[in-house]
N, C-alpha and C. Protein backbone atom coordinates (compact mmCIF):
# COMPACT_ATOMS: atom_id res chain seq x y z
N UNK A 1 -10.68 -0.51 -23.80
CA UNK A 1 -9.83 0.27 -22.90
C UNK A 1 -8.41 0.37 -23.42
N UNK A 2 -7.94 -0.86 -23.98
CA UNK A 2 -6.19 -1.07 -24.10
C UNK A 2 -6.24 0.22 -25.65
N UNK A 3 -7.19 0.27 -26.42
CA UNK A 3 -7.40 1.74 -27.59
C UNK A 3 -6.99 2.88 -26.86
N UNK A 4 -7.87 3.71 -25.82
CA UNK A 4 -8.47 4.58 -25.46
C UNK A 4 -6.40 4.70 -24.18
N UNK A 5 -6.28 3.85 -24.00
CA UNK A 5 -4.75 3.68 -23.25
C UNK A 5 -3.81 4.17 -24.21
N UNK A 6 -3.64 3.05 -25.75
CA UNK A 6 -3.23 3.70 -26.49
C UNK A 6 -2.86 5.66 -26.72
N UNK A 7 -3.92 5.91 -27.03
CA UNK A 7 -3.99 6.93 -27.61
C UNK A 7 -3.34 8.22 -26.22
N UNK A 8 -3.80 7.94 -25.16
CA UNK A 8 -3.67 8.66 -23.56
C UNK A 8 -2.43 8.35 -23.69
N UNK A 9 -1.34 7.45 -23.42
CA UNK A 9 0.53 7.30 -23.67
C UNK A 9 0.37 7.84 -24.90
N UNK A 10 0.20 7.51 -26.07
CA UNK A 10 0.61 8.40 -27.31
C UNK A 10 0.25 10.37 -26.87
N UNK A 11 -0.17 10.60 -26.59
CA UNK A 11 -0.62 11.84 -26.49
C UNK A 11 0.32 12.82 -25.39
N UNK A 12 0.38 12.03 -24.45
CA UNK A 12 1.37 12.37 -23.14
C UNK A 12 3.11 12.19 -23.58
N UNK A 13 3.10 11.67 -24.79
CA UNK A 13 4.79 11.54 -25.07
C UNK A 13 4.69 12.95 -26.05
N UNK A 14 3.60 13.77 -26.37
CA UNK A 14 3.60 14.78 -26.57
C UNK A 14 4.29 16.53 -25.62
N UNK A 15 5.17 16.98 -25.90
CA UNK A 15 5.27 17.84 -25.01
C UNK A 15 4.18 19.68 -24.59
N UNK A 16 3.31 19.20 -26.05
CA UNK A 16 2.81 20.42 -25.70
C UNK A 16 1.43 19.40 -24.63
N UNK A 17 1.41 18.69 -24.28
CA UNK A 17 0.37 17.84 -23.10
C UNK A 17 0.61 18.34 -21.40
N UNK A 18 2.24 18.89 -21.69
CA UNK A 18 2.64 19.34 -20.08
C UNK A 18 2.04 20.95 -19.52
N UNK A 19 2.34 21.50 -18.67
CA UNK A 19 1.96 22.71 -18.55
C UNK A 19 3.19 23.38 -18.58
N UNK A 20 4.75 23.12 -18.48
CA UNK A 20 5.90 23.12 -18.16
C UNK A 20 6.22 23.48 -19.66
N UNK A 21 6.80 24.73 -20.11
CA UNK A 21 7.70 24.11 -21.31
C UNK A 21 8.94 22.82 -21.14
N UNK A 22 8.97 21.69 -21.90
CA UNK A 22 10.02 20.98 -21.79
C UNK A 22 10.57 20.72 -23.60
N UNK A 23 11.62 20.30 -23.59
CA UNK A 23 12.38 20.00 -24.58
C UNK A 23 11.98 18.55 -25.48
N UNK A 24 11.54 17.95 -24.41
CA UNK A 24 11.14 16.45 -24.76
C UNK A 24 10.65 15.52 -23.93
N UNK A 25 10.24 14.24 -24.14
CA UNK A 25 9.30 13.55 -22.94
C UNK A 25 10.04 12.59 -23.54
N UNK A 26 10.24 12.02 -22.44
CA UNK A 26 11.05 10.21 -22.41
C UNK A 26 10.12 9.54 -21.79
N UNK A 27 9.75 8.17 -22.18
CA UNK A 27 8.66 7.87 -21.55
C UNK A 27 9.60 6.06 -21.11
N UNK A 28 9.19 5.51 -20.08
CA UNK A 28 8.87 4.22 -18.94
C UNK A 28 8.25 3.82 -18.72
N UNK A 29 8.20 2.70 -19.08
CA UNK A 29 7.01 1.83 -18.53
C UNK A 29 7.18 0.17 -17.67
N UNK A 30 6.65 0.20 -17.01
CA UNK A 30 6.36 -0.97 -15.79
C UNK A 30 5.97 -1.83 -15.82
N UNK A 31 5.91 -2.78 -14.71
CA UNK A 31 4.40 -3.54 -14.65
C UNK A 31 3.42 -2.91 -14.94
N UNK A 32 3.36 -2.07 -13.90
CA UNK A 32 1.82 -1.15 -13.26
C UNK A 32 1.80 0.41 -13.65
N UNK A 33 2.85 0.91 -14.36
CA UNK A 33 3.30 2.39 -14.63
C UNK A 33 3.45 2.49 -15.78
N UNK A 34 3.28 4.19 -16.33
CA UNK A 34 3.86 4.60 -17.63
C UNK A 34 4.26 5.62 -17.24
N UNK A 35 5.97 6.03 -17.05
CA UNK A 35 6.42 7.11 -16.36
C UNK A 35 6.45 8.27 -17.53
N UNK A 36 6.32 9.25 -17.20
CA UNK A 36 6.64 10.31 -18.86
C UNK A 36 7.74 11.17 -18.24
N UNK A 37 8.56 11.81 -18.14
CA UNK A 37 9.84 12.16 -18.12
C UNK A 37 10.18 13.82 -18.98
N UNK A 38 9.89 14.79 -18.08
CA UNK A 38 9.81 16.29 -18.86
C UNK A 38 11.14 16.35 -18.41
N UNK A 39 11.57 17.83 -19.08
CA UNK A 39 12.91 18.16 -18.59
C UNK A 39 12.89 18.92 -16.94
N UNK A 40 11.72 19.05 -16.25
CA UNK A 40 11.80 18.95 -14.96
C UNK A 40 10.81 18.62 -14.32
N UNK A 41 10.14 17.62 -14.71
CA UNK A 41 9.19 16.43 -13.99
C UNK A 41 9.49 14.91 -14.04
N UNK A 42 8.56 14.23 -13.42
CA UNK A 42 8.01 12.92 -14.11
C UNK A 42 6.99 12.67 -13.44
N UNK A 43 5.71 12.32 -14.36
CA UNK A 43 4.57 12.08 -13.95
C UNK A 43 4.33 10.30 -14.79
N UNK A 44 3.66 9.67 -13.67
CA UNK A 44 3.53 8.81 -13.30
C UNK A 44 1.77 8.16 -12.96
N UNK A 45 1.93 7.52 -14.18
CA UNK A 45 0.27 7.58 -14.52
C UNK A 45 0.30 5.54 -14.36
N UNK A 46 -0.97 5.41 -13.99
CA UNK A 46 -0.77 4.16 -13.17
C UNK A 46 -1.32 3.40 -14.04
N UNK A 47 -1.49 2.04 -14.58
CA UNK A 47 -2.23 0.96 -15.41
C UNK A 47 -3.06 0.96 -14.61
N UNK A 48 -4.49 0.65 -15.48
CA UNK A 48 -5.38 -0.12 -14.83
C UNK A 48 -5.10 -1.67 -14.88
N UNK A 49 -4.47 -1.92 -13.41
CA UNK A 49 -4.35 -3.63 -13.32
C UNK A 49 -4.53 -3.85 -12.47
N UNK A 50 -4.78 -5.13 -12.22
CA UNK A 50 -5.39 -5.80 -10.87
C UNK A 50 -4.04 -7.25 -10.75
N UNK A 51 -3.21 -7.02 -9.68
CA UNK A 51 -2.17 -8.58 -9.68
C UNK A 51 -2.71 -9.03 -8.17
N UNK A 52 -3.93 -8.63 -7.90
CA UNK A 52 -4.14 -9.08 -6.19
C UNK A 52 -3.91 -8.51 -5.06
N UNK A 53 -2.38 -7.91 -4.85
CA UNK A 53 -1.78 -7.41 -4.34
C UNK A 53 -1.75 -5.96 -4.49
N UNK A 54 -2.36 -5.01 -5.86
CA UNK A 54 -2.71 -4.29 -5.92
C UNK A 54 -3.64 -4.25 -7.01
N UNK A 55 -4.51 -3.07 -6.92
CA UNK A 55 -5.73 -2.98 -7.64
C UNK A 55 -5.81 -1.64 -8.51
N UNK A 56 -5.31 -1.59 -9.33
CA UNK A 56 -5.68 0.48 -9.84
C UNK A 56 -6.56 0.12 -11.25
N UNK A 57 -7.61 -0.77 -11.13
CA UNK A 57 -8.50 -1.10 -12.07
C UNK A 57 -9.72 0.14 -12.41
N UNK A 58 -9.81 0.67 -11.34
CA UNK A 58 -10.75 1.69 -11.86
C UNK A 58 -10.38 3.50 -11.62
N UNK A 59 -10.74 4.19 -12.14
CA UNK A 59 -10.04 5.64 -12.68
C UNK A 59 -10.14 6.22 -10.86
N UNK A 60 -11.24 5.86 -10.12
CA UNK A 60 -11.10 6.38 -8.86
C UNK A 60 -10.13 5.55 -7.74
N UNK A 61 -9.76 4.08 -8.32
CA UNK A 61 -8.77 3.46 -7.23
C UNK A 61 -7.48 4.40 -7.66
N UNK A 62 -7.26 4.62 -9.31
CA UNK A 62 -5.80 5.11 -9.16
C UNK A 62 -5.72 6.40 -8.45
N UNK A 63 -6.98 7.11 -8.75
CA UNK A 63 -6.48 8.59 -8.09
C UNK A 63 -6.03 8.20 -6.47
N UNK A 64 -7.23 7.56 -5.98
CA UNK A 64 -6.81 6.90 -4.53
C UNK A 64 -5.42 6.59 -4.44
N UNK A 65 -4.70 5.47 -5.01
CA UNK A 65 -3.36 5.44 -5.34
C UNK A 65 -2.36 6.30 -5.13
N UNK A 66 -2.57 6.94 -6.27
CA UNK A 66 -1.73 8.24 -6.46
C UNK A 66 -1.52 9.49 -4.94
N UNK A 67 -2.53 9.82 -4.88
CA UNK A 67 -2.36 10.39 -3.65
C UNK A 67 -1.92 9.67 -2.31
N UNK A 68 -1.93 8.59 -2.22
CA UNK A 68 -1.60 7.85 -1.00
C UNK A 68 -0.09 7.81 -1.52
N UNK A 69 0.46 7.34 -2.87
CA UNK A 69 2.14 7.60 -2.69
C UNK A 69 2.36 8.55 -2.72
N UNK A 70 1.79 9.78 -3.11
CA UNK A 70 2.24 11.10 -2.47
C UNK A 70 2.16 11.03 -0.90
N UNK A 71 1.21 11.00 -0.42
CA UNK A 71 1.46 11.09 1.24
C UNK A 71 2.85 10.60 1.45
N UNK A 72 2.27 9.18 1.57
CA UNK A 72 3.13 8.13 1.83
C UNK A 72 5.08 8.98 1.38
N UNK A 73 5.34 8.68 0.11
CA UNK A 73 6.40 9.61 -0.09
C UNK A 73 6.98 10.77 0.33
N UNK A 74 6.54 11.56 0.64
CA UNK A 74 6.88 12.83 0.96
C UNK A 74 6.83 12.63 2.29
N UNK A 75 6.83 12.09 2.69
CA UNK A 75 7.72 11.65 4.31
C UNK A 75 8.93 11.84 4.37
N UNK A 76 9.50 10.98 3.32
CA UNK A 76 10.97 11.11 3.44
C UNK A 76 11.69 11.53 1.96
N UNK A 77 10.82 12.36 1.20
CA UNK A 77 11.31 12.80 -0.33
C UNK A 77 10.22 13.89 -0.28
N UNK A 78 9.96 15.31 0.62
CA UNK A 78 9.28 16.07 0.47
C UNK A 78 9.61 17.22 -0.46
N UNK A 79 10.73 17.32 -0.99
CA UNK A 79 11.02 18.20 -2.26
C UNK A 79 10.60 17.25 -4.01
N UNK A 80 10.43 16.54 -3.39
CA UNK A 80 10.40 15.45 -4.65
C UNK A 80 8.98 15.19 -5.01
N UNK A 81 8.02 14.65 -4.29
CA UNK A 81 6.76 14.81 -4.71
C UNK A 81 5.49 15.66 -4.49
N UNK A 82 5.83 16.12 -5.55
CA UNK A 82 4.91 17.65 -5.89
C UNK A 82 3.20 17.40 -5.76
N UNK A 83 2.59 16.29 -5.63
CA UNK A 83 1.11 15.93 -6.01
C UNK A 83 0.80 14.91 -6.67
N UNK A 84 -0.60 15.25 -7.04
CA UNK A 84 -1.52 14.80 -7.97
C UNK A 84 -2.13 15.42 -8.99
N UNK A 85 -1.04 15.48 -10.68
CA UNK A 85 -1.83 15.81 -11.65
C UNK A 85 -3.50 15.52 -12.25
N UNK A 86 -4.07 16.28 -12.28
CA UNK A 86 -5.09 15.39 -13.37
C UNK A 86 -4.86 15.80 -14.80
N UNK A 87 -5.57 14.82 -15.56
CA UNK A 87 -5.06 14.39 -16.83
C UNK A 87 -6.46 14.48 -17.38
N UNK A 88 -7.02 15.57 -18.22
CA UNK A 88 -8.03 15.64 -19.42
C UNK A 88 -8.61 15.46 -20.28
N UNK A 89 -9.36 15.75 -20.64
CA UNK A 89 -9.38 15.26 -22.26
C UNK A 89 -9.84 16.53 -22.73
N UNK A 90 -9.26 17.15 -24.19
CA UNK A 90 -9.67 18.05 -24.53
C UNK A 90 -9.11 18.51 -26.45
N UNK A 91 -10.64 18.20 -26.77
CA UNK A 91 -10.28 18.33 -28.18
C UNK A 91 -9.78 16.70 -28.16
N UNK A 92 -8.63 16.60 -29.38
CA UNK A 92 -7.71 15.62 -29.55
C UNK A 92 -6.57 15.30 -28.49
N UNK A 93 -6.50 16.18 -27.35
CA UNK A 93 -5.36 15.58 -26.36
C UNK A 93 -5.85 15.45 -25.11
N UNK A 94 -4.35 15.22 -24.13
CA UNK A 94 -4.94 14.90 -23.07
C UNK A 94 -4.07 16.05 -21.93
N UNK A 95 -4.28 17.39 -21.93
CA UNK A 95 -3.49 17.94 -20.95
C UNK A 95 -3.25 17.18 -19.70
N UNK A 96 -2.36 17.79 -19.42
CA UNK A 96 -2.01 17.42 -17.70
C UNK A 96 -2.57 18.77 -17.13
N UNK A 97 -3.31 18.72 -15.72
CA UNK A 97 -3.66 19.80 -15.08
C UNK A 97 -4.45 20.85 -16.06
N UNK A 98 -5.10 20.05 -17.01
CA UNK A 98 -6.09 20.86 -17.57
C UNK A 98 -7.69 21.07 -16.97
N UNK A 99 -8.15 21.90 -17.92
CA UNK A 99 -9.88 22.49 -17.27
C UNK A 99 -10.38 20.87 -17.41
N UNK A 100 -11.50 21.08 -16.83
CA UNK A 100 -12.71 19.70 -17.37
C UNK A 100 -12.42 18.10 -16.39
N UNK A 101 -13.45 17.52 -17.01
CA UNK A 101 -13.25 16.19 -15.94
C UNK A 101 -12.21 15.59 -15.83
N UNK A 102 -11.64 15.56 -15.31
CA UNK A 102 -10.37 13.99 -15.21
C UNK A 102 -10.54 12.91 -15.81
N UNK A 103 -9.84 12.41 -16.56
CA UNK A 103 -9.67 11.02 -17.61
C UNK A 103 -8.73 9.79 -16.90
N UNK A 104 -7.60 10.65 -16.14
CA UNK A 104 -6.95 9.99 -15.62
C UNK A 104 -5.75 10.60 -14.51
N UNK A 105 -5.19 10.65 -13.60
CA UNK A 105 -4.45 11.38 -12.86
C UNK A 105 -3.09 10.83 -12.63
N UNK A 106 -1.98 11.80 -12.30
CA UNK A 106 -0.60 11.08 -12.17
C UNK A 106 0.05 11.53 -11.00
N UNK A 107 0.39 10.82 -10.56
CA UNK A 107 1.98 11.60 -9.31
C UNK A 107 2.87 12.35 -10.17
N UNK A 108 2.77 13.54 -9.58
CA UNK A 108 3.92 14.97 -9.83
C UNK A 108 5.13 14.67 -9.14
N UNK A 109 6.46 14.81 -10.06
CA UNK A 109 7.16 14.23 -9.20
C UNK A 109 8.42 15.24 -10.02
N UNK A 110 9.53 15.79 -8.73
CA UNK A 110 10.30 16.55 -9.49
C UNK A 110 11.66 15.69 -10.00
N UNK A 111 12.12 15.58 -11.15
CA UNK A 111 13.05 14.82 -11.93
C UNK A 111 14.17 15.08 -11.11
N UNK A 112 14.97 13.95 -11.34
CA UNK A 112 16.44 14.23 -10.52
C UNK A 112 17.10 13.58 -11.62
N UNK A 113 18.30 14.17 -11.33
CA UNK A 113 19.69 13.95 -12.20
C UNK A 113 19.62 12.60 -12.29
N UNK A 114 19.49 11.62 -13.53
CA UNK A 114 20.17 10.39 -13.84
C UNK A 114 21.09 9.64 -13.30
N UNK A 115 22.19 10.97 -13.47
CA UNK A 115 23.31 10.71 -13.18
C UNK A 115 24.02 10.13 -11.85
N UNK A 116 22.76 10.78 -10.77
CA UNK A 116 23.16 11.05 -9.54
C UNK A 116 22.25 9.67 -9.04
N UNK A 117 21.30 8.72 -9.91
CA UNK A 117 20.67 7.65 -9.76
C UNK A 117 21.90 6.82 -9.15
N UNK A 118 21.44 5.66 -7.93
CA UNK A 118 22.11 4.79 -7.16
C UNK A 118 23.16 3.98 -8.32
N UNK A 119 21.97 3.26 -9.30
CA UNK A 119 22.80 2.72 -10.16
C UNK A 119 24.17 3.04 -10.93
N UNK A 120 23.63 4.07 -11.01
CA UNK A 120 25.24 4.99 -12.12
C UNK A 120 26.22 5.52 -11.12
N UNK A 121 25.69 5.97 -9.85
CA UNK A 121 26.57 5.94 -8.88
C UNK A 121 27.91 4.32 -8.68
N UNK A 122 26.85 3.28 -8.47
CA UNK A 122 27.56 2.71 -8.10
C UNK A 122 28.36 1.94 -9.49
N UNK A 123 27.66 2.24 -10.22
CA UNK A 123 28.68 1.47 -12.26
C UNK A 123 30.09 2.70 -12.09
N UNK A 124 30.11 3.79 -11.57
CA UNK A 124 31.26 4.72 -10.98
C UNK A 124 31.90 4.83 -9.99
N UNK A 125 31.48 4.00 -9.25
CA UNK A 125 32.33 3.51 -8.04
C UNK A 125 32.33 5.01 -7.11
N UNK A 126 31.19 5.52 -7.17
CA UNK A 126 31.00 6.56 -6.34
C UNK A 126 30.17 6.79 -5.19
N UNK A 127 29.64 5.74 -5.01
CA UNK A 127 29.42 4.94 -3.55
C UNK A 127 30.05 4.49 -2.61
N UNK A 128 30.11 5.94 -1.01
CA UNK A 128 30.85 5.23 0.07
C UNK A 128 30.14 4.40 0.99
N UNK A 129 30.67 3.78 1.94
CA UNK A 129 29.98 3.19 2.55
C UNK A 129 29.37 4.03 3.71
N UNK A 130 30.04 5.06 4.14
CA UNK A 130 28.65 5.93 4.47
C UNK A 130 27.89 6.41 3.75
N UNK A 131 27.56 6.29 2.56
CA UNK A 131 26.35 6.92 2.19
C UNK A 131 25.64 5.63 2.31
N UNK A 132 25.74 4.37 2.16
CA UNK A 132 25.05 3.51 2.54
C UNK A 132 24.06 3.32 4.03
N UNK A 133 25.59 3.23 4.13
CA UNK A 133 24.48 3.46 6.14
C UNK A 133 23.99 4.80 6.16
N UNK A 134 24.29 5.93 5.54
CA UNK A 134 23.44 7.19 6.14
C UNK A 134 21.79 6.79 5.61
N UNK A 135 21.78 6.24 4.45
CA UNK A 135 20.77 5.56 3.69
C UNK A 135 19.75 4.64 4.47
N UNK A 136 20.83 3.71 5.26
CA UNK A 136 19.85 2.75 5.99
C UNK A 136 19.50 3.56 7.28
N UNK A 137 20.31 4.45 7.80
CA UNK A 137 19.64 5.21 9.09
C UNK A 137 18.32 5.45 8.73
N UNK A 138 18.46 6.41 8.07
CA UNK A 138 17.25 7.12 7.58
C UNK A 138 16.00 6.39 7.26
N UNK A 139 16.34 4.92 6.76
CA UNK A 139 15.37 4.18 6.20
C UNK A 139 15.11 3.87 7.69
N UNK A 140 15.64 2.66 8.57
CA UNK A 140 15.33 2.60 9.31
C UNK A 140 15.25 3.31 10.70
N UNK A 141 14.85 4.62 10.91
CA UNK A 141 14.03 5.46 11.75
C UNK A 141 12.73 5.94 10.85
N UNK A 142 12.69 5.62 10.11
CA UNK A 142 11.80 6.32 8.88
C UNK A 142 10.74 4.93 9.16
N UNK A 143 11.40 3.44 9.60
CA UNK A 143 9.93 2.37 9.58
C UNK A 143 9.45 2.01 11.53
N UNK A 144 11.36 2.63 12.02
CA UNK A 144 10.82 2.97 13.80
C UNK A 144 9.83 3.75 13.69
N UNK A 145 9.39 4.45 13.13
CA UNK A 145 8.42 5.89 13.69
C UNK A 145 7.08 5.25 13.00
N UNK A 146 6.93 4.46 12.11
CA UNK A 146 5.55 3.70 11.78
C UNK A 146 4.98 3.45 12.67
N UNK A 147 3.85 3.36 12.47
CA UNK A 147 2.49 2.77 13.47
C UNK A 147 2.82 1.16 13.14
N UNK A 148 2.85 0.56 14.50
CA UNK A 148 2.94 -1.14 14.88
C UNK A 148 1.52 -1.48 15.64
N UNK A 149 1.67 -2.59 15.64
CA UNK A 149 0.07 -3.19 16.47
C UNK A 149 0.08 -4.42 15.77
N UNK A 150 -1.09 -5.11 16.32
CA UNK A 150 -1.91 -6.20 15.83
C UNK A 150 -2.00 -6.08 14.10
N UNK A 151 -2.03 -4.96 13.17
CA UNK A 151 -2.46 -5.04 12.22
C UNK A 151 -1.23 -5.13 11.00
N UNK A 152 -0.48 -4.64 11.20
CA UNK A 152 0.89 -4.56 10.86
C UNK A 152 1.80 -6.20 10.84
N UNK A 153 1.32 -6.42 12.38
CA UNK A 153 2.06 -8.00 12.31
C UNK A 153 0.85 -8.98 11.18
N UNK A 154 -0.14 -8.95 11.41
CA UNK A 154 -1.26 -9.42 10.51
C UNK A 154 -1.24 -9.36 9.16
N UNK A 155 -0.62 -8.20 8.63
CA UNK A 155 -0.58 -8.16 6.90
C UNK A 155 0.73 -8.45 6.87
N UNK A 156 1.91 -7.90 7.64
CA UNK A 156 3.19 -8.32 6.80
C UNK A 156 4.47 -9.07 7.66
N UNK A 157 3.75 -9.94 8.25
CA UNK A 157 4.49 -11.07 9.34
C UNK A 157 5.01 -12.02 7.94
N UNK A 158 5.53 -12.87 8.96
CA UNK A 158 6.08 -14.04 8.16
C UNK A 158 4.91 -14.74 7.46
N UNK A 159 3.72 -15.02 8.58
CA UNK A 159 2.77 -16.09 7.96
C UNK A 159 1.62 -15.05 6.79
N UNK A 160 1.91 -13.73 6.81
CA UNK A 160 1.19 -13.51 5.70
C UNK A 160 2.20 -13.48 4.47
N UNK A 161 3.12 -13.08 4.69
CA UNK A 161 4.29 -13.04 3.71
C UNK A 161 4.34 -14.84 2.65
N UNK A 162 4.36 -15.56 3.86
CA UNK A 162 4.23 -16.68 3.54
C UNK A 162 2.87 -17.13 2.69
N UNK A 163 2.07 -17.20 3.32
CA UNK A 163 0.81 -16.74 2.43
C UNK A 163 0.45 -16.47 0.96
N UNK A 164 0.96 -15.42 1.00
CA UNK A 164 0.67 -14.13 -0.12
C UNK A 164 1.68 -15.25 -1.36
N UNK A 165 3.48 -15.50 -0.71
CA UNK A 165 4.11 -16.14 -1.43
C UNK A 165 3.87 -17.62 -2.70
N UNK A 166 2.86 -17.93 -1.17
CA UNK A 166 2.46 -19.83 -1.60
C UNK A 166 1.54 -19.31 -2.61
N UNK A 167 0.19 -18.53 -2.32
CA UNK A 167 -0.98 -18.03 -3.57
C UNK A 167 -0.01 -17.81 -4.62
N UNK A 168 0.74 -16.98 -4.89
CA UNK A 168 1.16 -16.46 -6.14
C UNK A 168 1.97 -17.76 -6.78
N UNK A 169 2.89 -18.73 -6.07
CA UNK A 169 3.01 -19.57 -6.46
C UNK A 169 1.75 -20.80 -6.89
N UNK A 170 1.49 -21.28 -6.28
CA UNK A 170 0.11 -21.69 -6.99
C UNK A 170 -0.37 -21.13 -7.72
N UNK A 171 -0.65 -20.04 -8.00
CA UNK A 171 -1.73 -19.56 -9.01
C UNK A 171 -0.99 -19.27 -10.18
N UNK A 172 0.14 -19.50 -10.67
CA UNK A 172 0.92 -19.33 -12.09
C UNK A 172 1.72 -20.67 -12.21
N UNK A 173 0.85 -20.95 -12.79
CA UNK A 173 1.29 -22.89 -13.71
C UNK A 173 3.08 -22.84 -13.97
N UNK A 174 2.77 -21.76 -14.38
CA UNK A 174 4.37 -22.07 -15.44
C UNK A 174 5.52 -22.13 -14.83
N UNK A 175 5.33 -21.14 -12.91
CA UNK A 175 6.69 -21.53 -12.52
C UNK A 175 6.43 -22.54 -11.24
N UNK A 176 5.47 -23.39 -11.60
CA UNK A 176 5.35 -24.71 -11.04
C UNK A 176 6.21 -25.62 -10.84
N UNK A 177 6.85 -26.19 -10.18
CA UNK A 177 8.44 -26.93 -10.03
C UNK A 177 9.44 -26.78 -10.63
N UNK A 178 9.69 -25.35 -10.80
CA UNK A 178 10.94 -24.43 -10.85
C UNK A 178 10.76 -23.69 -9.61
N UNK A 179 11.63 -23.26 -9.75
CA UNK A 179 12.57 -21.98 -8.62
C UNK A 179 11.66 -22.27 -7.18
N UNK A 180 12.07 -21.78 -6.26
CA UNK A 180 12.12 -21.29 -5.30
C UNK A 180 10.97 -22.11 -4.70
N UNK A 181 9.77 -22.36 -4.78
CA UNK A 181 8.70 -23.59 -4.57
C UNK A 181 8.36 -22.90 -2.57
N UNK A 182 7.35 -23.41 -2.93
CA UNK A 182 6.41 -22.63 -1.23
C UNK A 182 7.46 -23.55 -0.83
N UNK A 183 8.04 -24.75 -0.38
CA UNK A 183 9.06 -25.42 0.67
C UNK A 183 10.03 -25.08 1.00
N UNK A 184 10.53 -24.02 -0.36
CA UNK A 184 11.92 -23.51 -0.01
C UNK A 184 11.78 -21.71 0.78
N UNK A 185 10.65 -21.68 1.43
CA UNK A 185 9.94 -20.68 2.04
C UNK A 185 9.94 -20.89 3.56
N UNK A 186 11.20 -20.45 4.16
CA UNK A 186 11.99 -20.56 5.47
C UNK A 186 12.03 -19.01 6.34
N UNK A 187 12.23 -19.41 7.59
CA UNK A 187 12.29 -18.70 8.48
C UNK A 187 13.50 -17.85 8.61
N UNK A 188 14.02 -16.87 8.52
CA UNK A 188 15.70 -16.66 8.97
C UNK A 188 16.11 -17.54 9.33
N UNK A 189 17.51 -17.92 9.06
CA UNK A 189 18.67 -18.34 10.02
C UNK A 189 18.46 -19.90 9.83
N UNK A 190 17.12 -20.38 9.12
CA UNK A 190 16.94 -21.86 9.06
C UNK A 190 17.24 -22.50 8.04
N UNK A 191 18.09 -23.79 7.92
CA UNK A 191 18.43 -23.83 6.51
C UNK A 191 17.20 -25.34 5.57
């Protein structure tokens, strides 16, 4: 698979792979992502990995994936995510939104200015503090209007949070009595 990956990122840092004329492809990569970067996209093609917490191990979980952060997204960034590419195989490459079976699929996503990224905003000191709070309004009426219940407190309460925290600590040796340790895993406000 890690070959056949190979060759799918090598192929996609290609620009004749887009349907878009672009100038060039900048490519990112993640944990779980390999972003490719047109001069007015970025598509966003997912690893097959499994950390527990998420799963895009097989070609039908990512499409699953993919379309659920489109939903999910375009809630509150509906000019911004355009879909779900699929990704081909054909001949020696791998179009995006080409004929034939799907190899692999990506979130369509329309590129935004760099420049205008939070980070470079704020390395320019061009961050007011209302745009902050207009930021958190938005965020928070954006998690008021979520669906709550029994199931919600169940996956992301304290005691699953807690949970989820202690497994991942346990299950990686190496940061075993370093940092942060399931004990130092407190309630608000408790010291």
């Amino acid at each position: 698979m890690a070959g056949k990956r190979s060759l799918l990122v090598a192929a996609l840092m290609e620009a004749a792979a887009y349907p878009e004329q672009t100038s060039k492809v900048d490519h990112i990569e993640t944990h779980v992502s390999h972003l490719f970067l047109t001069d007015q996209h970025v598509y966003k093609v997912k690893k097959p990995v499994d950390f527990g917490f998420l799963d895009f191990t097989t070609l039908r979980k990512r499409y699953y994936y993919c379309r659920a952060e489109v939903a999910l997204n375009r809630r509150l960034s509906p000019d911004v995510y355009l879909g779900v590419s699929r990704i081909t195989r054909q001949g020696g490459g791998y179009p995006v939104d080409g004929s034939g079976r799907p190899v692999e699929y990506a979130v369509k996503m329309r590129r935004l200015p760099a420049e205008r990224a939070l980070d470079a905003l704020l390395q320019r000191n061009a961050v007011a503090a209302e745009d902050m709070q207009r930021i958190a309004r938005k965020v928070a009426a954006f998690h008021g209007r979520a669906a709550t219940g029994p199931s919600i407190t169940r996956l992301g309460g304290l005691a699953a949070t807690r949970r989820n925290v202690e497994d991942k600590l346990s299950a990686d040796g190496a940061v075993r009595g370093r940092g942060v340790g399931a004990r130092g895993i407190r309630r608000p406000g408790r010291v």
